[in-house]
PDB file of N, CA and C in Angstrom:
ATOM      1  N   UNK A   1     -29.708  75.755  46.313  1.00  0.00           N
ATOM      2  CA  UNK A   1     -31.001  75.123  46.214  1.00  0.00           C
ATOM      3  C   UNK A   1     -31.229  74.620  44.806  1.00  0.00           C
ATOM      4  N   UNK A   2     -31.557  73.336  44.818  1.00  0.00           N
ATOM      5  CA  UNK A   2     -32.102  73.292  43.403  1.00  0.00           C
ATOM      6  C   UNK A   2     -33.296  73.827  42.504  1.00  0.00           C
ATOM      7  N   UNK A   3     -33.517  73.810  41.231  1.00  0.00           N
ATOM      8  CA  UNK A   3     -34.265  73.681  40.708  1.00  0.00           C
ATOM      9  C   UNK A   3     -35.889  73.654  41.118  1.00  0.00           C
ATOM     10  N   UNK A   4     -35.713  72.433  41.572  1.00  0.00           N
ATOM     11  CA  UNK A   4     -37.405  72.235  41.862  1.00  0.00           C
ATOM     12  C   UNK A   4     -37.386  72.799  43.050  1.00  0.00           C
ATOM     13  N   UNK A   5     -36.927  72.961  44.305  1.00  0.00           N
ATOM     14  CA  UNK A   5     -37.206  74.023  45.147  1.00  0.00           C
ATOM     15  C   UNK A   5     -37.361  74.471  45.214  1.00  0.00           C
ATOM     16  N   UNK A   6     -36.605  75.908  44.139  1.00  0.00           N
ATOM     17  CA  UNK A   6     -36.871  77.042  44.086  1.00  0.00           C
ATOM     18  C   UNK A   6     -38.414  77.182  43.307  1.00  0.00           C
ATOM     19  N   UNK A   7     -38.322  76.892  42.587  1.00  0.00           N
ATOM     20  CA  UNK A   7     -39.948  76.529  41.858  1.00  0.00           C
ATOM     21  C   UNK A   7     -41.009  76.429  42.639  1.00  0.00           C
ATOM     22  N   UNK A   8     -40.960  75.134  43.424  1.00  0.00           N
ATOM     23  CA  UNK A   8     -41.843  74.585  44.570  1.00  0.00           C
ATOM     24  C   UNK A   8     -42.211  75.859  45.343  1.00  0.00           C
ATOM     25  N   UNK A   9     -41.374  76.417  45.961  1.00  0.00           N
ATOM     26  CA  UNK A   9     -41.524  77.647  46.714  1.00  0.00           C
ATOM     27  C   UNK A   9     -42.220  78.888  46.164  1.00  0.00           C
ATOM     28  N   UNK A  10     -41.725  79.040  44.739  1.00  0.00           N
ATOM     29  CA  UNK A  10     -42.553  80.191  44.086  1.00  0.00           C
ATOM     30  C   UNK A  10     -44.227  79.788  43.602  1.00  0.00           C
ATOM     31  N   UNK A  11     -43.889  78.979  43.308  1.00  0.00           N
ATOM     32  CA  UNK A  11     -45.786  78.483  43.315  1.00  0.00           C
ATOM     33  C   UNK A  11     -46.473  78.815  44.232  1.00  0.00           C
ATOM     34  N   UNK A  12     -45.741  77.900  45.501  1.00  0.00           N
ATOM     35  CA  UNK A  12     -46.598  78.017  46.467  1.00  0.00           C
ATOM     36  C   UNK A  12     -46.594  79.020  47.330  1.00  0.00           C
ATOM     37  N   UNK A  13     -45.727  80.000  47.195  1.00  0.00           N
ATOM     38  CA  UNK A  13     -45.893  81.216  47.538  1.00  0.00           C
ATOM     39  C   UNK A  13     -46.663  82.410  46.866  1.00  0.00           C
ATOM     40  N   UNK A  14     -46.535  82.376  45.845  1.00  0.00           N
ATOM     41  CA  UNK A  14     -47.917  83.155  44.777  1.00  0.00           C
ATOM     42  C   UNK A  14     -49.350  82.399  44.920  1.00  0.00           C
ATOM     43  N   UNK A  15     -49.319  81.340  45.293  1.00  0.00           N
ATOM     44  CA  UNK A  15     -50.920  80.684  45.621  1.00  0.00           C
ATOM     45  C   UNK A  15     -51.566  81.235  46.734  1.00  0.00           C
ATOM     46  N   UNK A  16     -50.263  80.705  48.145  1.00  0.00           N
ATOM     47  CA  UNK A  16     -50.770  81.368  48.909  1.00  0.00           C
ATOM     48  C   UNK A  16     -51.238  83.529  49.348  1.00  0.00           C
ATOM     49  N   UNK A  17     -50.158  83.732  48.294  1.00  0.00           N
ATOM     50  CA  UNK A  17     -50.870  85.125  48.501  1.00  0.00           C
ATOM     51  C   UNK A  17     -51.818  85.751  47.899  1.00  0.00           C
ATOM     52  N   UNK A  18     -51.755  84.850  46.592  1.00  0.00           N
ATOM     53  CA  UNK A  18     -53.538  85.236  46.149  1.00  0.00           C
ATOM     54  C   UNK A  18     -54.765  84.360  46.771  1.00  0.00           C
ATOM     55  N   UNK A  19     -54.248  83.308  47.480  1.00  0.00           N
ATOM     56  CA  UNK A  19     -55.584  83.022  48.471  1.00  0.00           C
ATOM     57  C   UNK A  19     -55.630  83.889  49.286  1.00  0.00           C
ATOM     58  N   UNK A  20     -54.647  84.545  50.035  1.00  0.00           N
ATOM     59  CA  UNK A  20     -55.268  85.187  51.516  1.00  0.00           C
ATOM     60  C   UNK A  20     -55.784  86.853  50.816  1.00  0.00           C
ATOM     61  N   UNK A  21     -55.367  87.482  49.424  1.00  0.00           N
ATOM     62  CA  UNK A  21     -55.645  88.354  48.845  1.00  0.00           C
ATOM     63  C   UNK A  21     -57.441  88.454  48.627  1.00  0.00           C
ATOM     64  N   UNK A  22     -57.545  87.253  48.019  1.00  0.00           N
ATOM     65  CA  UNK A  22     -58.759  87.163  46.801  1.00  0.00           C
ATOM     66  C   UNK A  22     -59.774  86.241  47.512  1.00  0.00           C
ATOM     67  N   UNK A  23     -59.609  85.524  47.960  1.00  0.00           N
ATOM     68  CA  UNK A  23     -60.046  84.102  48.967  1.00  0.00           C
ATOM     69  C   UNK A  23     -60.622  83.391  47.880  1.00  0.00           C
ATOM     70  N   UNK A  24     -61.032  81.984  48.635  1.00  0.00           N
ATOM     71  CA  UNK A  24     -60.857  80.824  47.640  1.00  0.00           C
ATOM     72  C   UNK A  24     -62.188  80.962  46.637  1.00  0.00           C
ATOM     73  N   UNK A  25     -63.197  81.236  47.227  1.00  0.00           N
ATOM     74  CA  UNK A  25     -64.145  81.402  45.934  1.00  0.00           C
ATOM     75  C   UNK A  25     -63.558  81.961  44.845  1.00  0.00           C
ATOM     76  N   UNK A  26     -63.074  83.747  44.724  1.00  0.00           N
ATOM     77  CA  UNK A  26     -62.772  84.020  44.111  1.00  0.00           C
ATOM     78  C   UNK A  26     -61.116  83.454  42.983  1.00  0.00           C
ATOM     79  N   UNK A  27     -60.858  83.191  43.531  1.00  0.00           N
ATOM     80  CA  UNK A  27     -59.376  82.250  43.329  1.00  0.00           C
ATOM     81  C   UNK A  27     -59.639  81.460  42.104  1.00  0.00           C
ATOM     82  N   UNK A  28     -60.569  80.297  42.783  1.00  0.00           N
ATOM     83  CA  UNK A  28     -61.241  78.825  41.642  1.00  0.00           C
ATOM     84  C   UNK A  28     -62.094  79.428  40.459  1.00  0.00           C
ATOM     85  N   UNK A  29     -62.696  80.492  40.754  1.00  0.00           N
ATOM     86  CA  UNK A  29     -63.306  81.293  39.725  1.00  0.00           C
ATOM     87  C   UNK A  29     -62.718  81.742  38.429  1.00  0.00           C
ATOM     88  N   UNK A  30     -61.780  82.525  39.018  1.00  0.00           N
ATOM     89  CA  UNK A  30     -60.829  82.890  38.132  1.00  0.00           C
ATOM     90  C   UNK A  30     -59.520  82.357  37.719  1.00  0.00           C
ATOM     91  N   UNK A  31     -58.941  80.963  37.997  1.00  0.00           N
ATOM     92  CA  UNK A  31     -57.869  80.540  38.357  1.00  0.00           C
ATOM     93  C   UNK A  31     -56.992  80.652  36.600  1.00  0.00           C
ATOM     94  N   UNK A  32     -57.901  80.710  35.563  1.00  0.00           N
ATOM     95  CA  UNK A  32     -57.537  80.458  34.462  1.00  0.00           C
ATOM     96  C   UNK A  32     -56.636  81.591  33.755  1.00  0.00           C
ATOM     97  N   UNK A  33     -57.629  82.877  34.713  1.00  0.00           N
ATOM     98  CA  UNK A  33     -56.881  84.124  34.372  1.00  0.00           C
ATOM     99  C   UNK A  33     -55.254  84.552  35.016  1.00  0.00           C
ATOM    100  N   UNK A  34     -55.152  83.757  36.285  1.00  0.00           N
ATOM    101  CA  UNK A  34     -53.933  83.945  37.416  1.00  0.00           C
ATOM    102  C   UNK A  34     -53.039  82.659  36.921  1.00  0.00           C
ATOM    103  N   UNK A  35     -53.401  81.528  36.323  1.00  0.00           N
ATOM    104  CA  UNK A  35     -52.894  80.951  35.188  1.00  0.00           C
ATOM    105  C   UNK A  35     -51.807  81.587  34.440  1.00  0.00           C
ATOM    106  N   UNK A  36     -52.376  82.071  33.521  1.00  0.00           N
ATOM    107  CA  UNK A  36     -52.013  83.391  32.365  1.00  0.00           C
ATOM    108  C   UNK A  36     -51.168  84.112  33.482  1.00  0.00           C
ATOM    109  N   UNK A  37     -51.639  84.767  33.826  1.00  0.00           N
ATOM    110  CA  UNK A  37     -50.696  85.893  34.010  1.00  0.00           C
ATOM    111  C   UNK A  37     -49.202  85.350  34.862  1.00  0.00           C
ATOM    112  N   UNK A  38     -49.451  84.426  35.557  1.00  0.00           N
ATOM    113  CA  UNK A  38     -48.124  83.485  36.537  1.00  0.00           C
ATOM    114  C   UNK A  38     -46.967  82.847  35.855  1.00  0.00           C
ATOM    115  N   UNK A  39     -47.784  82.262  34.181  1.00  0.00           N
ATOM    116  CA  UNK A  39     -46.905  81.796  33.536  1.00  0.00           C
ATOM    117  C   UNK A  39     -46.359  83.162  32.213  1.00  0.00           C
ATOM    118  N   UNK A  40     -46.866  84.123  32.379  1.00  0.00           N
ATOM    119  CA  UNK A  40     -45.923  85.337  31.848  1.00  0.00           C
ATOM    120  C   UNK A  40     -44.879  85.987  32.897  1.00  0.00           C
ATOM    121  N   UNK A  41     -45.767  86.201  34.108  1.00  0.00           N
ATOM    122  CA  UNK A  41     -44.794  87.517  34.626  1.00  0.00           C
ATOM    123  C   UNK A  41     -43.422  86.037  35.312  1.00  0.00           C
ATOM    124  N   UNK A  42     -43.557  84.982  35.619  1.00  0.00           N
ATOM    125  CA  UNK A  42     -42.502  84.347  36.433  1.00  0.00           C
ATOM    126  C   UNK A  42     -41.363  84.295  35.360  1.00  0.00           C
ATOM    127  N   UNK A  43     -41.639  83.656  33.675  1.00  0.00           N
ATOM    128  CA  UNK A  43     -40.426  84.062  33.289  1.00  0.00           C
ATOM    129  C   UNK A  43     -39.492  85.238  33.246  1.00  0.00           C
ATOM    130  N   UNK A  44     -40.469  86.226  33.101  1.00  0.00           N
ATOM    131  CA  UNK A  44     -39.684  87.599  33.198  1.00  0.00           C
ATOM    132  C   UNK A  44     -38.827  87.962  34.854  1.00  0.00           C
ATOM    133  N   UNK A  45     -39.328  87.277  35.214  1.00  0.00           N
ATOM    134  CA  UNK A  45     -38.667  87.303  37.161  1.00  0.00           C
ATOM    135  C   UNK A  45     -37.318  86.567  36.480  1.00  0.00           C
ATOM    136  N   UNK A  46     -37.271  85.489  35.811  1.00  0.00           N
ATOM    137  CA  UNK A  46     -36.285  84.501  35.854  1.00  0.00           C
ATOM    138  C   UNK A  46     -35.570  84.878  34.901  1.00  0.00           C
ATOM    139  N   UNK A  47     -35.616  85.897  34.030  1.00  0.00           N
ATOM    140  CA  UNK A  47     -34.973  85.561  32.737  1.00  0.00           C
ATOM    141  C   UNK A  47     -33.561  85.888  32.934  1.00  0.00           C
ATOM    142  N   UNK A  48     -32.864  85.490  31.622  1.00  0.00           N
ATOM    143  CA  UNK A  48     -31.571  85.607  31.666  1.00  0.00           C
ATOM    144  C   UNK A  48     -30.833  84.185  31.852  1.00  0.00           C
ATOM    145  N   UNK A  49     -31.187  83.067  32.354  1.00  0.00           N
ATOM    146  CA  UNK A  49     -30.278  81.925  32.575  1.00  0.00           C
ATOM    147  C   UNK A  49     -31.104  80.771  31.925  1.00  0.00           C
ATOM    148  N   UNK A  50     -30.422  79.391  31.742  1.00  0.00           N
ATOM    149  CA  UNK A  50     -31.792  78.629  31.437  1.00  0.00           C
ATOM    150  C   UNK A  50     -32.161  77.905  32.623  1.00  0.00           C
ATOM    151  N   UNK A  51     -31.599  77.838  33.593  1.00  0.00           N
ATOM    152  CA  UNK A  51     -32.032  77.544  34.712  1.00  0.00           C
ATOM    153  C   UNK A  51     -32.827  78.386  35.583  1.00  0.00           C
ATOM    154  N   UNK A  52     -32.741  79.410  35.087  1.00  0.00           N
ATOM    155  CA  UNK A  52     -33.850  80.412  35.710  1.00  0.00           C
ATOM    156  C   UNK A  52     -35.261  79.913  34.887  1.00  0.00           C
ATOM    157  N   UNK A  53     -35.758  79.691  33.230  1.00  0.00           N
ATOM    158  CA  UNK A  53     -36.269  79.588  32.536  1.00  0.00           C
ATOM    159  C   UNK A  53     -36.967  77.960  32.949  1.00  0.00           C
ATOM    160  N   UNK A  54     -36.108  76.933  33.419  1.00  0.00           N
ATOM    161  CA  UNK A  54     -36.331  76.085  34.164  1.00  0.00           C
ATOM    162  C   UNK A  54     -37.405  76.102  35.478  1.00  0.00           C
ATOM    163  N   UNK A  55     -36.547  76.719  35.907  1.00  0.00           N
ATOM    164  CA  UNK A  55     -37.225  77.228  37.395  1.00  0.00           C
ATOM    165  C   UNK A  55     -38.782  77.704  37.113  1.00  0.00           C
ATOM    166  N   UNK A  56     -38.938  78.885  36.278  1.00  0.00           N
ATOM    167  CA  UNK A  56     -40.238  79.423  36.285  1.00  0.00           C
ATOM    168  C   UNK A  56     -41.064  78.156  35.634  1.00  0.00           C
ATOM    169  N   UNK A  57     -40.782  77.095  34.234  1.00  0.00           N
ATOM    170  CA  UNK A  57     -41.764  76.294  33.760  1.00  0.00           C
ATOM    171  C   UNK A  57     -42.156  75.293  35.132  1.00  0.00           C
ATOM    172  N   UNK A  58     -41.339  75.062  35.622  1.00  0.00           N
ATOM    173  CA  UNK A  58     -41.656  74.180  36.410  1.00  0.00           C
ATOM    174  C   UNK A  58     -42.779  75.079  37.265  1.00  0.00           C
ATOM    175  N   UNK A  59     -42.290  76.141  37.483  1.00  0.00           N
ATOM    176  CA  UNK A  59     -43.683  76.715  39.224  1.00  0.00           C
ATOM    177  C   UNK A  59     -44.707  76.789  38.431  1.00  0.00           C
ATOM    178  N   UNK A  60     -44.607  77.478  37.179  1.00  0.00           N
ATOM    179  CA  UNK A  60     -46.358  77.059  36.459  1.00  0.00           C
ATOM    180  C   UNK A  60     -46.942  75.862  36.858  1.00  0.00           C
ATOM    181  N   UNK A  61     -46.008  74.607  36.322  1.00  0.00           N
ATOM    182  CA  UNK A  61     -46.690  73.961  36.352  1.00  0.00           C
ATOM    183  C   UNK A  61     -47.141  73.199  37.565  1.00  0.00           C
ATOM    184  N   UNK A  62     -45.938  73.539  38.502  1.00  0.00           N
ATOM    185  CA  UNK A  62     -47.223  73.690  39.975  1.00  0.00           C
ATOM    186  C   UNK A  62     -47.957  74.100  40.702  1.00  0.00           C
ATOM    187  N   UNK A  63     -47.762  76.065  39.579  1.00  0.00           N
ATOM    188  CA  UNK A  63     -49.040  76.104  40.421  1.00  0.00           C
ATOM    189  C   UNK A  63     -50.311  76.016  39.707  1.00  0.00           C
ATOM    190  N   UNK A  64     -50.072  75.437  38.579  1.00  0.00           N
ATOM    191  CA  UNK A  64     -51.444  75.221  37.731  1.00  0.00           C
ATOM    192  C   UNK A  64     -52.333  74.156  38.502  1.00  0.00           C
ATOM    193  N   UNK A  65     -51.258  73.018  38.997  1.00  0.00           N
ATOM    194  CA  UNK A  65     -51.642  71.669  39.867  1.00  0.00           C
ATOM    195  C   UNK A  65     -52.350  72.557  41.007  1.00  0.00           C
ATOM    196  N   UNK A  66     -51.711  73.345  41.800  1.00  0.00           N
ATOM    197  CA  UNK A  66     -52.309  73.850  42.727  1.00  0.00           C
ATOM    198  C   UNK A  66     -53.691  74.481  42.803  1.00  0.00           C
ATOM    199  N   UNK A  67     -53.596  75.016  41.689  1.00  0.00           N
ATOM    200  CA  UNK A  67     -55.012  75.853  41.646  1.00  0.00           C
ATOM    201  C   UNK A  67     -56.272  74.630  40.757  1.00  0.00           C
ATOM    202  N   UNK A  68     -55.905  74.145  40.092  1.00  0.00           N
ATOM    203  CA  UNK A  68     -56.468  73.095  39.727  1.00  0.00           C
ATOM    204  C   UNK A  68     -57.213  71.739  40.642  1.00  0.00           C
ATOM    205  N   UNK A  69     -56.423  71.723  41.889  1.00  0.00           N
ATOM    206  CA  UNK A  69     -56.836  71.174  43.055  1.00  0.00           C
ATOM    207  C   UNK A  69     -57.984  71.892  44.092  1.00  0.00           C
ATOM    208  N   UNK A  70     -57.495  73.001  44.109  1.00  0.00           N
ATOM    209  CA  UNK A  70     -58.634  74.019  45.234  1.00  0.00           C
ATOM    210  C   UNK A  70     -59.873  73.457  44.611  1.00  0.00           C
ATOM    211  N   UNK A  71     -60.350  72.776  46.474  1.00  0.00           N
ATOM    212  CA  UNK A  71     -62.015  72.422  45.822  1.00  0.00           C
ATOM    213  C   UNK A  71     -62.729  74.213  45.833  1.00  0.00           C
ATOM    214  N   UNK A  72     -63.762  73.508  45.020  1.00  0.00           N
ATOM    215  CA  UNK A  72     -64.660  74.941  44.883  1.00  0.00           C
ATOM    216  C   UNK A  72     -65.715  75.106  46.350  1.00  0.00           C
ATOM    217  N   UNK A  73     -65.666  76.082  46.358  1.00  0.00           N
ATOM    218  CA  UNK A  73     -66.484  76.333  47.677  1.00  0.00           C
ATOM    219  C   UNK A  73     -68.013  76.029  47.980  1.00  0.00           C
ATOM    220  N   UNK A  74     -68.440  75.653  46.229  1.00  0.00           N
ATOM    221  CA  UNK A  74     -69.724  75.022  46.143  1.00  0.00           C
ATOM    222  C   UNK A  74     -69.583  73.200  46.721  1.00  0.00           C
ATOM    223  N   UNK A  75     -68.274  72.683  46.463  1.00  0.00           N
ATOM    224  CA  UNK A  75     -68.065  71.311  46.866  1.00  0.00           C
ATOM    225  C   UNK A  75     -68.290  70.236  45.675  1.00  0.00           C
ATOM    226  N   UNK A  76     -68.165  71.181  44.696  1.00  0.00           N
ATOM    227  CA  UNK A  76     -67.944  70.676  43.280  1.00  0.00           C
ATOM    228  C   UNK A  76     -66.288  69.910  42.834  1.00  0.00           C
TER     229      UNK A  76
END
């Protein structure tokens, strides 16, 4: 698998389990804090290669897109 796949998948697999965890109010609320913590703990998942190091910048940065998208439940 490449690169962005594997990425693609880890984003959107940590999104979706803190939506069905936290639900979306809480989610958009806090997204800044699950931010932070996604783009620490995924390198440490990856470390060791630079394609692992690859892999994790990239899922940040989709799932920053991701959470950055969730409308707010106010419809803001």
């Amino acid at each position: 698998m490449g690169i962005l796949t594997v990425a693609g998948f880890t984003a959107v697999g940590y999104y979706i389990i803190l939506h069905k965890i936290l639900g979306r109010k809480y989610l958009v609320k806090t997204q800044t804090i699950w931010d932070l913590i996604f783009t620490i703990a995924v390198p440490i998942l990856f470390i060791g290669t630079f394609s692992g190091l690859a892999t994790a910048v990239i899922a940040g940065v989709i799932f920053s897109v991701l959470t950055a998208i969730t409308p707010r439940p106010d419809g803001k």
